[in-house]
Protein backbone atom coordinates (compact mmCIF):
# COMPACT_ATOMS: atom_id res chain seq x y z
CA UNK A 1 9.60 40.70 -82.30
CA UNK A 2 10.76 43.93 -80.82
CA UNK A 3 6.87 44.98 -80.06
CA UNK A 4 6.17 41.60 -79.09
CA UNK A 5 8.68 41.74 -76.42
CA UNK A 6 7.52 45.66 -75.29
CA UNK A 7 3.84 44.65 -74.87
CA UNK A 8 4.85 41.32 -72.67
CA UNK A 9 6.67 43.86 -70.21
CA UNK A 10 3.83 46.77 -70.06
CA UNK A 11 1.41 43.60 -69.31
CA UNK A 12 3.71 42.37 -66.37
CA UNK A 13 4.10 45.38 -65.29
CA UNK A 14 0.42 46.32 -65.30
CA UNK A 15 -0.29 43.56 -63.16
CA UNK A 16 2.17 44.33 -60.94
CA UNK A 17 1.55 47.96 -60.55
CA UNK A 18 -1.30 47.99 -57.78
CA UNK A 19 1.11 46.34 -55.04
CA UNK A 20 4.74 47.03 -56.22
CA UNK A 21 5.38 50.23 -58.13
CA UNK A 22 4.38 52.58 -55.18
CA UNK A 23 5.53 56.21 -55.23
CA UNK A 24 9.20 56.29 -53.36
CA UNK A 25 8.01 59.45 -51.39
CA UNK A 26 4.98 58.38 -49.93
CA UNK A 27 6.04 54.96 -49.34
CA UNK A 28 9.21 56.34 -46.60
CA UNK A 29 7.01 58.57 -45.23
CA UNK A 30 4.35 55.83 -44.08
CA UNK A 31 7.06 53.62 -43.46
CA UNK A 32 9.13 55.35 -41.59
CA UNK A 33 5.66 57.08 -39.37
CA UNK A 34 5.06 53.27 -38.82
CA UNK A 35 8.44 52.44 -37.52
CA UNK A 36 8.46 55.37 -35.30
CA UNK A 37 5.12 54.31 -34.16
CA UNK A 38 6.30 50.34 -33.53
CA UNK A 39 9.44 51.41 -31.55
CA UNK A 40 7.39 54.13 -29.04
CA UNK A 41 5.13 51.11 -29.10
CA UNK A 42 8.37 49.33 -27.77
CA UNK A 43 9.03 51.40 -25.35
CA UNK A 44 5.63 51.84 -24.45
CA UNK A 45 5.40 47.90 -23.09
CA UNK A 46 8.67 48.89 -21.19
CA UNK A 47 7.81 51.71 -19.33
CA UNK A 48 3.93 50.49 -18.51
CA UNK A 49 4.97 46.67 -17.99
CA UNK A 50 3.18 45.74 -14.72
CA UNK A 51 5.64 45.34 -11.06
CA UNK A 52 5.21 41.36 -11.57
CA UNK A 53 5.66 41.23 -7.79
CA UNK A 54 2.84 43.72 -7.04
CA UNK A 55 0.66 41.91 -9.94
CA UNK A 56 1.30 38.59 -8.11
CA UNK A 57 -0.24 40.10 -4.61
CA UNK A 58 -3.08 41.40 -5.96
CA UNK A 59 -3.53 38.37 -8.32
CA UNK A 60 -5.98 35.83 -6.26
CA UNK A 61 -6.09 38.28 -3.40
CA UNK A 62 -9.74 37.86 -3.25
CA UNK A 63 -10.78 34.61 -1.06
CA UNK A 64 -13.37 32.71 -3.21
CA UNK A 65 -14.43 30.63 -0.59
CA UNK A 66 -13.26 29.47 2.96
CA UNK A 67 -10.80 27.55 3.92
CA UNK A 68 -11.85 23.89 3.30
CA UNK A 69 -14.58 24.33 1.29
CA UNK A 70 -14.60 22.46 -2.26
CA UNK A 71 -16.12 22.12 -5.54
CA UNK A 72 -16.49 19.03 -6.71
CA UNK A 73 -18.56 17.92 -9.87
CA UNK A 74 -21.69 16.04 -9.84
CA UNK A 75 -23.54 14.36 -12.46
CA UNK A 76 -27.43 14.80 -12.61
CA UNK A 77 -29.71 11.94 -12.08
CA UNK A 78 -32.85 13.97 -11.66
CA UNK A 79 -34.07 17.46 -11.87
CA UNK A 80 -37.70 18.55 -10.15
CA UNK A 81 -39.84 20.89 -11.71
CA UNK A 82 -39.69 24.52 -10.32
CA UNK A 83 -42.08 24.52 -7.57
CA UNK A 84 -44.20 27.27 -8.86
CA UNK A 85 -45.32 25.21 -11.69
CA UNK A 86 -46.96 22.50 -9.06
CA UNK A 87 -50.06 23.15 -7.32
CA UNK A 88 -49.46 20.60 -5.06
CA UNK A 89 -47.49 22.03 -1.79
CA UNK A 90 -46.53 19.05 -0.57
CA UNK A 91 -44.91 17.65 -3.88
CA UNK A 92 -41.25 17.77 -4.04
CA UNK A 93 -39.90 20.39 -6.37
CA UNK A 94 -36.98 22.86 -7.19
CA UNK A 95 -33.65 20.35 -6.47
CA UNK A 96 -31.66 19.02 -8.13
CA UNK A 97 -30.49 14.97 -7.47
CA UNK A 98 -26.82 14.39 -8.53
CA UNK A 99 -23.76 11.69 -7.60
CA UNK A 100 -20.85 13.05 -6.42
CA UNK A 101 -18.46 12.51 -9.38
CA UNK A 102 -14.48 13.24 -7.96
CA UNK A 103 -13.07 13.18 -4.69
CA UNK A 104 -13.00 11.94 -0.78
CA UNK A 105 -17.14 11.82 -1.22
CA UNK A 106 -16.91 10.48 -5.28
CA UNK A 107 -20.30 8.11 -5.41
CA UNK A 108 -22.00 10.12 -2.76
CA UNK A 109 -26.08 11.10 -3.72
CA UNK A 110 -27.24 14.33 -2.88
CA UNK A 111 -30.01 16.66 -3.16
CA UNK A 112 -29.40 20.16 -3.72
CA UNK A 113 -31.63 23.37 -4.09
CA UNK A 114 -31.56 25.79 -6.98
CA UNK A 115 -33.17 28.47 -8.23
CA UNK A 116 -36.47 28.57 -10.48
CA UNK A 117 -34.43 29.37 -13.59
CA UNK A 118 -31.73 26.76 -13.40
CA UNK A 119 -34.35 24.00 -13.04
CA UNK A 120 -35.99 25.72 -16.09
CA UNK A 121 -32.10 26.40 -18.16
CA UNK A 122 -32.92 22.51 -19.47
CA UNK A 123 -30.65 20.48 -16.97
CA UNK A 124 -31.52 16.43 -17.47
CA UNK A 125 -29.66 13.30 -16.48
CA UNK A 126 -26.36 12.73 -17.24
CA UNK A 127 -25.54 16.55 -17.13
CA UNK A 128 -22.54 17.91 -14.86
CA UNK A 129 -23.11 20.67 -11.96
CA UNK A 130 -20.70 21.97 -9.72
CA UNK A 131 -21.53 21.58 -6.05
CA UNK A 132 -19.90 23.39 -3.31
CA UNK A 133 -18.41 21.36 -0.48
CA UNK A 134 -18.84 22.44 3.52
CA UNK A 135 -16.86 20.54 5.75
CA UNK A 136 -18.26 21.84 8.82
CA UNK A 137 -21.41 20.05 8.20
CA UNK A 138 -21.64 16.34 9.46
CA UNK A 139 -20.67 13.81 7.01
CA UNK A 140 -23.87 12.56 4.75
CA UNK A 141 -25.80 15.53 6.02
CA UNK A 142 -27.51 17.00 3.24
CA UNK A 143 -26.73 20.81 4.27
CA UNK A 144 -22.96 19.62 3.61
CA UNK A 145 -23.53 19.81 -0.15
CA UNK A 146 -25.01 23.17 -2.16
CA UNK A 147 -25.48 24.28 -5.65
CA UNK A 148 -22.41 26.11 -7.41
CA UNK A 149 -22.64 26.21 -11.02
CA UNK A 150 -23.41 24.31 -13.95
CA UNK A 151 -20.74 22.56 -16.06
CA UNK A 152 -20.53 23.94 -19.43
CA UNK A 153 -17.42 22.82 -20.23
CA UNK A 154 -17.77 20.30 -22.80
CA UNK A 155 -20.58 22.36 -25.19
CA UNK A 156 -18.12 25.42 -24.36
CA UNK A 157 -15.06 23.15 -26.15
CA UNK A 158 -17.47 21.93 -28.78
CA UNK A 159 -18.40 25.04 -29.99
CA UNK A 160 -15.03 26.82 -30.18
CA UNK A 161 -13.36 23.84 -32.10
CA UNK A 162 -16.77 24.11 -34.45
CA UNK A 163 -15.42 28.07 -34.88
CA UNK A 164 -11.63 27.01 -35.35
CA UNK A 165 -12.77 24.29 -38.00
CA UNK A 166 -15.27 26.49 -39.96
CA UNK A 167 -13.18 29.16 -40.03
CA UNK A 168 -9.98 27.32 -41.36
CA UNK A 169 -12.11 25.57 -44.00
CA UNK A 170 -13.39 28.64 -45.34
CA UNK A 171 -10.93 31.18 -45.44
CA UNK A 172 -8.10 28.64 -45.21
CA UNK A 173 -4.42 30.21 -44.55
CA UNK A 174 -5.94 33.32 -44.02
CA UNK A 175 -8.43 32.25 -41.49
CA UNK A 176 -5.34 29.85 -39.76
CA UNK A 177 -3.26 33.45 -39.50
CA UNK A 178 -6.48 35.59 -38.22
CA UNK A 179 -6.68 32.80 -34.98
CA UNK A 180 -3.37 33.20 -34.51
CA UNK A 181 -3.47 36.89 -34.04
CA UNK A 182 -6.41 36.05 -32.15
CA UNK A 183 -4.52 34.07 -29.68
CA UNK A 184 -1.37 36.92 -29.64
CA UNK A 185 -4.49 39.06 -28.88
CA UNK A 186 -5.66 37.51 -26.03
CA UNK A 187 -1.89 37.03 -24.52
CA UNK A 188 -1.51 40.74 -25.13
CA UNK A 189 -4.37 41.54 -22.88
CA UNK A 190 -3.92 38.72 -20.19
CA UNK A 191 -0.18 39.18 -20.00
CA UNK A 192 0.25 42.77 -20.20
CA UNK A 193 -2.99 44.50 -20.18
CA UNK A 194 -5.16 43.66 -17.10
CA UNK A 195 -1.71 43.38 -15.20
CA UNK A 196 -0.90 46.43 -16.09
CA UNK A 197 -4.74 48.12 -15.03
CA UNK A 198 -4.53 46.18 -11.91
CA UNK A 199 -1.39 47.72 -10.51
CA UNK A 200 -2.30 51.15 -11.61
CA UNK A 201 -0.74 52.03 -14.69
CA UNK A 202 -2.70 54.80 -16.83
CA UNK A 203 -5.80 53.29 -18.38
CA UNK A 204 -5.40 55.24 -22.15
CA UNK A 205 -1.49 54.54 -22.03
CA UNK A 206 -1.47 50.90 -21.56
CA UNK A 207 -4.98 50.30 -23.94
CA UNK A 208 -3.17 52.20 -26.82
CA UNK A 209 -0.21 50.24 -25.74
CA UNK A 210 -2.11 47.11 -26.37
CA UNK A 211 -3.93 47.69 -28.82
CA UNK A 212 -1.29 48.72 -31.07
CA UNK A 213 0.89 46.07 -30.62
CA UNK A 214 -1.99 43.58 -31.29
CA UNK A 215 -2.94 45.43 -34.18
CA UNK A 216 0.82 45.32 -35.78
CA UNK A 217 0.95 41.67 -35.01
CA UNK A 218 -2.62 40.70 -36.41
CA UNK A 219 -2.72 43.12 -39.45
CA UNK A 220 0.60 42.14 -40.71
CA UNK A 221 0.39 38.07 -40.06
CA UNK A 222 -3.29 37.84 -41.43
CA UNK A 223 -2.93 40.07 -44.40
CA UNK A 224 0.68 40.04 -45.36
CA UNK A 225 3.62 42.27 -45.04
CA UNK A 226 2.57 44.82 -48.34
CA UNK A 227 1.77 48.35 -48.74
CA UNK A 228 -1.46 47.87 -48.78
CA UNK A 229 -1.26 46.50 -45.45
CA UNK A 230 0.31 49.39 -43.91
CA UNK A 231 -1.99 51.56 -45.24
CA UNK A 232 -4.77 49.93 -43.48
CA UNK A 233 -2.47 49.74 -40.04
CA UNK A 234 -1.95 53.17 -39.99
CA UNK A 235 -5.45 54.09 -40.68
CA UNK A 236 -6.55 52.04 -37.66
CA UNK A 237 -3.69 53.21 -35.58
CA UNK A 238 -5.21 57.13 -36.73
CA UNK A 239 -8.60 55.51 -35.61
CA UNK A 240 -7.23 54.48 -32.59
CA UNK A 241 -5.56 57.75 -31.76
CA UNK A 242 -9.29 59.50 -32.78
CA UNK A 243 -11.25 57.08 -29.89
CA UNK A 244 -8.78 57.46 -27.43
CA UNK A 245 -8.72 61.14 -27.48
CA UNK A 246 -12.93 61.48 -28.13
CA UNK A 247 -13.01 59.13 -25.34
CA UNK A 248 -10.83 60.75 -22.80
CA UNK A 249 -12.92 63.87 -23.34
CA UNK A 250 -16.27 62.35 -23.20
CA UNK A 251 -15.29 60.21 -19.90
CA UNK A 252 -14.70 63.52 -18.35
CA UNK A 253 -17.33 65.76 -19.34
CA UNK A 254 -20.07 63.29 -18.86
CA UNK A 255 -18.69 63.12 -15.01
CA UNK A 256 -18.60 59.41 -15.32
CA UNK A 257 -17.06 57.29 -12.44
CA UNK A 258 -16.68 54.30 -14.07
CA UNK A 259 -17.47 52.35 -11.37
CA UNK A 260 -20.92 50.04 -11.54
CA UNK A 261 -22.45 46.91 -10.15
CA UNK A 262 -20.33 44.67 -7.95
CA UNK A 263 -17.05 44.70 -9.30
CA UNK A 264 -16.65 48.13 -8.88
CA UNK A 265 -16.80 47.62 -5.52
CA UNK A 266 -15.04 44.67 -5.62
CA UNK A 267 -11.87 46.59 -7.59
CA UNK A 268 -11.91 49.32 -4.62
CA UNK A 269 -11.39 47.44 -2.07
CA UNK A 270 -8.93 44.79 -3.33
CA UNK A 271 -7.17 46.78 -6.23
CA UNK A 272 -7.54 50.52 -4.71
CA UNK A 273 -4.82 52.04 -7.54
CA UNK A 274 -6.96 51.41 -10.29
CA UNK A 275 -7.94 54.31 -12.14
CA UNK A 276 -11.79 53.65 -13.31
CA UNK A 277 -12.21 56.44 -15.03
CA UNK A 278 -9.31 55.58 -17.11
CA UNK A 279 -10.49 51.74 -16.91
CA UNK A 280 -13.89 53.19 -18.74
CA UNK A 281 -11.44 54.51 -21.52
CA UNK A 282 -9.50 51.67 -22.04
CA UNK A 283 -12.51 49.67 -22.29
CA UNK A 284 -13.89 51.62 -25.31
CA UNK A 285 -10.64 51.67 -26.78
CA UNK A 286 -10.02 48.24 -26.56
CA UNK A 287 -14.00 47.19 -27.64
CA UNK A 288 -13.75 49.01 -31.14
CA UNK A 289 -10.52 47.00 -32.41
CA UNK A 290 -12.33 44.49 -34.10
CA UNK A 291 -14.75 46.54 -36.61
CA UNK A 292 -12.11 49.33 -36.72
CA UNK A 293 -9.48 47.26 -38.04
CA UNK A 294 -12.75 45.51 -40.44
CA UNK A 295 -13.05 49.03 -41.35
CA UNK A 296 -9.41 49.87 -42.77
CA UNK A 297 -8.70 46.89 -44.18
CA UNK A 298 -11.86 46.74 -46.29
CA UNK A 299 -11.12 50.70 -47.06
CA UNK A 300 -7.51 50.14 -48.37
CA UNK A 301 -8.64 46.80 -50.19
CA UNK A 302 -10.86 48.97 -51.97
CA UNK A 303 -8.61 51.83 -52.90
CA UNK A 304 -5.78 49.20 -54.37
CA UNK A 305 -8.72 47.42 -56.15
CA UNK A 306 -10.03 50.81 -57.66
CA UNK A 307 -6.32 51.64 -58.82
CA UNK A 308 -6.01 48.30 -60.59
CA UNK A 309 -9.34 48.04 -62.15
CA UNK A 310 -8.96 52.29 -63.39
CA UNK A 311 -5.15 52.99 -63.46
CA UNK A 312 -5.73 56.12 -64.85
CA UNK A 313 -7.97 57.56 -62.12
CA UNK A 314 -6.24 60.74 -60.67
CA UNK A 315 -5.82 60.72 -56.83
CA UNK A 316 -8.63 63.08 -55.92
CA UNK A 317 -11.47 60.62 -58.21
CA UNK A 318 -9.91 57.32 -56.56
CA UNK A 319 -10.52 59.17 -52.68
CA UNK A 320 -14.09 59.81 -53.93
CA UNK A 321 -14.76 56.94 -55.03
CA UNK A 322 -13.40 54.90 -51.97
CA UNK A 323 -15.33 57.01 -49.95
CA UNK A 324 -18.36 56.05 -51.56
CA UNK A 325 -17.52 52.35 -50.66
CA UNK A 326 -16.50 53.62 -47.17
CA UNK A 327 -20.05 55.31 -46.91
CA UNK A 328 -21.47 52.22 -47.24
CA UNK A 329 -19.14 50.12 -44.82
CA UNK A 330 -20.03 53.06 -42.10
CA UNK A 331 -23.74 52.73 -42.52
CA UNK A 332 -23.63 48.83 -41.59
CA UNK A 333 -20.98 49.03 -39.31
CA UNK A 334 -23.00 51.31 -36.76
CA UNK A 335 -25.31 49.53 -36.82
CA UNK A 336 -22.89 46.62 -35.56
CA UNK A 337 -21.27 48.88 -32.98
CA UNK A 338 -25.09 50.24 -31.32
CA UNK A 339 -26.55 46.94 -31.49
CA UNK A 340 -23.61 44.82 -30.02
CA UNK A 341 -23.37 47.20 -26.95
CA UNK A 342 -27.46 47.29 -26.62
CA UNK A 343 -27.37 44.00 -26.22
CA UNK A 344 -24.90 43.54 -24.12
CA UNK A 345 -27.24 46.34 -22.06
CA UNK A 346 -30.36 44.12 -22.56
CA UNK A 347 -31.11 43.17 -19.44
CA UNK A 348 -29.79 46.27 -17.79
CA UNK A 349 -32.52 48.21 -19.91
CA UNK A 350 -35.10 45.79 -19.00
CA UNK A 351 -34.54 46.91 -14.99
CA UNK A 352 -34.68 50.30 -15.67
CA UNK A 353 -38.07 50.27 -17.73
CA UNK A 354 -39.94 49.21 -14.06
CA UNK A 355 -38.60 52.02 -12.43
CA UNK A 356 -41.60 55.01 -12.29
CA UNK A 357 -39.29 57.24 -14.37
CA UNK A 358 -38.88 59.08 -17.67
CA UNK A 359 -36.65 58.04 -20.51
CA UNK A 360 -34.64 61.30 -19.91
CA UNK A 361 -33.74 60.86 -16.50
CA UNK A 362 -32.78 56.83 -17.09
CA UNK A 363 -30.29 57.99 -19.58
CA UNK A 364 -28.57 60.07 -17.15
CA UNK A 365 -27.79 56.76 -15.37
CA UNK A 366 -24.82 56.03 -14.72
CA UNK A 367 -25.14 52.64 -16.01
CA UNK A 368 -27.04 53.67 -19.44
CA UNK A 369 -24.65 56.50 -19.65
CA UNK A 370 -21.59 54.57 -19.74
CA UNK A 371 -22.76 52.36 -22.83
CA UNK A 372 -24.04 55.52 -24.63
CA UNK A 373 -20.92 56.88 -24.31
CA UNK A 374 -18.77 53.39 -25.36
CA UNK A 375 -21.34 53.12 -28.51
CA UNK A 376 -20.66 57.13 -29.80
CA UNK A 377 -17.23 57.24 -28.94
CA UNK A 378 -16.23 53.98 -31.31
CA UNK A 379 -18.75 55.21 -33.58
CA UNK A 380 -16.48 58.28 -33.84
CA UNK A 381 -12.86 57.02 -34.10
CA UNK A 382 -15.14 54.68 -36.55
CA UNK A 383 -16.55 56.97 -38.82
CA UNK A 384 -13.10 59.33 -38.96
CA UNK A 385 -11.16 56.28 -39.68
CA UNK A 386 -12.67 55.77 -43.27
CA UNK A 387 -11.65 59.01 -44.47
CA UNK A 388 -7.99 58.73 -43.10
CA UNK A 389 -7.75 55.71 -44.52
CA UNK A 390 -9.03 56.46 -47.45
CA UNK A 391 -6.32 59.24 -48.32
CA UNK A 392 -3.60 57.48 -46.71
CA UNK A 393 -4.47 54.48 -49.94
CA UNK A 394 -5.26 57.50 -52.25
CA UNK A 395 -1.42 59.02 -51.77
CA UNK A 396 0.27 55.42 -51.50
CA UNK A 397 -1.37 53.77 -54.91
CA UNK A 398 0.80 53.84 -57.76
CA UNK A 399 -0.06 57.39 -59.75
CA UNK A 400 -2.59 57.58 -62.52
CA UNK A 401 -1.19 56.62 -65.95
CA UNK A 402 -1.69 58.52 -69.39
């Protein structure tokens, strides 16, 4: 009976040992680095929280349009074909026939020019534009009436509740938890963030701000409050600290300005405090989050599962082995990183290939440069993250047994 009763409790507490029987020593000292971490955090969101009255002034500063002018929704009744697909001259082509759909002109038919690729983007009847309103120009008239936009409102709905529902049915609670930090995500960066950039406040302060408060939030809600988890949270927060500092060197010695296209211009004049260089940072801070924290997660995952499935693996075997896993993980996650940013460059790249000049001297762009440096720089905080995390798991795991 008495054996009986020992080999019941070494089986419990096998089970138990990958999550609960942690070393007391390395256990406070990652808790306690976290909780010093969390409160500067804290204090952090104090000291950079944006002037809400300057935010407010510089918030819709910028006149869209002039005074009067509306945009009211039309439905489509008929689109022409592009008019360099007609030989005839004299046929009618590129417009666009819609009814007025919502206010003091609801019911009204008009006719509407547009460009060559909107006619070709697959617009039929029944689908919604937005038209832009000029009351200057005499009631009826057809000049009153212009093209705006297209209404992609209701396929834009469709799919996200298609991404909500497929990603509750699948990964259930978990999935419910990661849109949840999603949405705490997205208040971070709307509430705090860009508020924050607008009015001036240092671009690496306030993205390490945010993204370590949105990376306490979402690790811990999606994945549990556990060891395991903190492990993972501070090898991202490591990560983190890795891209910030890679990035605030590479900014600088690259001579990037940060500024390109129109809203560069746009920022100057309106929002004149804003650091771009710093902006550039913040943006390659903030852009890594998501496969950085894919990274740790999956890294201490691996290191508890290793300790479970060998518990008498010294520390040293169970790093090497989790790195082998993590070797892996980095290979395919590049590849994420490079691609995601080259296409977001596609069309960018396309322009530059008709200029008369070699690849050499296109990379030196400004433009090119900029999404060279985004790609490396998370690559880097990327690739140094597997290793940290990977020995922060290695010295947190319960120790090997005899």
């Amino acid at each position: 009976m008495g054996h009986g009763h020992s080999h019941g409790h070494s089986h419990r507490a096998d089970r138990s040992a990958p999550e609960f029987e942690v070393a007391r020593a390395p256990r406070v000292a990652l808790l306690s680095v976290l909780a010093a971490v969390g409160v500067a955090t804290l204090v952090g969101l104090l000291l950079l929280w944006p002037d809400s009255t300057k935010a407010d002034d510089l918030q819709g500063s910028l006149t869209f349009a002039a005074e009067g002018v509306t945009f009211p929704e039309a439905v489509v009744s008929e689109v022409e074909p592009p008019c360099a697909e007609l030989a005839d001259e004299a046929a009618e082509c590129g417009r666009i026939h819609a009814t007025v759909d919502e206010g003091p002109d609801r019911g009204t038919d008009v006719v509407v020019e547009v460009p060559p690729q909107v006619s070709d983007s697959g617009l039929g009847e029944g689908d919604r534009i937005k038209l832009v309103s000029h009351p200057e120009e005499p009631d009826g008239g057809e000049g009153r009436f212009a093209y705006s936009g297209t209404d992609r409102s209701t396929p834009l709905w469709t799919l996200l509740i298609v991404f909500v529902v497929v990603v509750v049915a699948i990964a259930r609670f978990r999935g419910l938890m990661a849109l949840l930090g999603l949405a705490f995500a997205s208040a971070v960066v709307f509430v705090f963030a860009l508020p924050a950039l607008l009015t001036g406040e240092p671009g690496i302060a306030v993205a390490l701000v945010a993204a370590t408060s949105i990376m306490y939030v979402v690790l811990y809600t999606t994945h549990g409050f556990s060891i395991r988890t903190s492990t993972a949270l501070a090898g991202t927060l490591a990560g983190l600290g890795v891209t910030a500092a890679v990035g605030w060197w590479a900014v600088r010695a690259t001579h990037l300005s940060g500024i390109t296209g129109e809203e560069g211009g746009v920022l100057t004049t309106y929002a004149p405090d804003v650091s771009f260089q710093g902006l550039l940072t913040a943006a390659v801070i903030i852009a890594g989050l998501g496969v950085l924290n894919d990274v740790t997660i999956t890294q201490s995952s691996a290191v508890w599962e290793l300790r479970a499935a060998s518990p008498t693996m010294g520390r040293a075997e169970l790093f090497t082995s989790g790195m082998r896993i993590g070797r892996d993980h980095i290979a395919s996650t590049i590849y994420t990183i490079v691609f995601a940013y080259a296409g977001t460059a596609l069309a960018l790249m396309l322009v530059l290939q008709l200029y008369d000049r070699s690849t050499v001297e296109l990379i030196g762009t400004e433009e090119i440069s900029q999404e060279i440096v985004r790609s490396l720089v998370s690559s880097i905080g990327l690739v140094l993250a597997v290793p940290l995390t990977t020995a922060i798991a290695a010295l947190t795991v319960p120790g090997a047994r005899d």
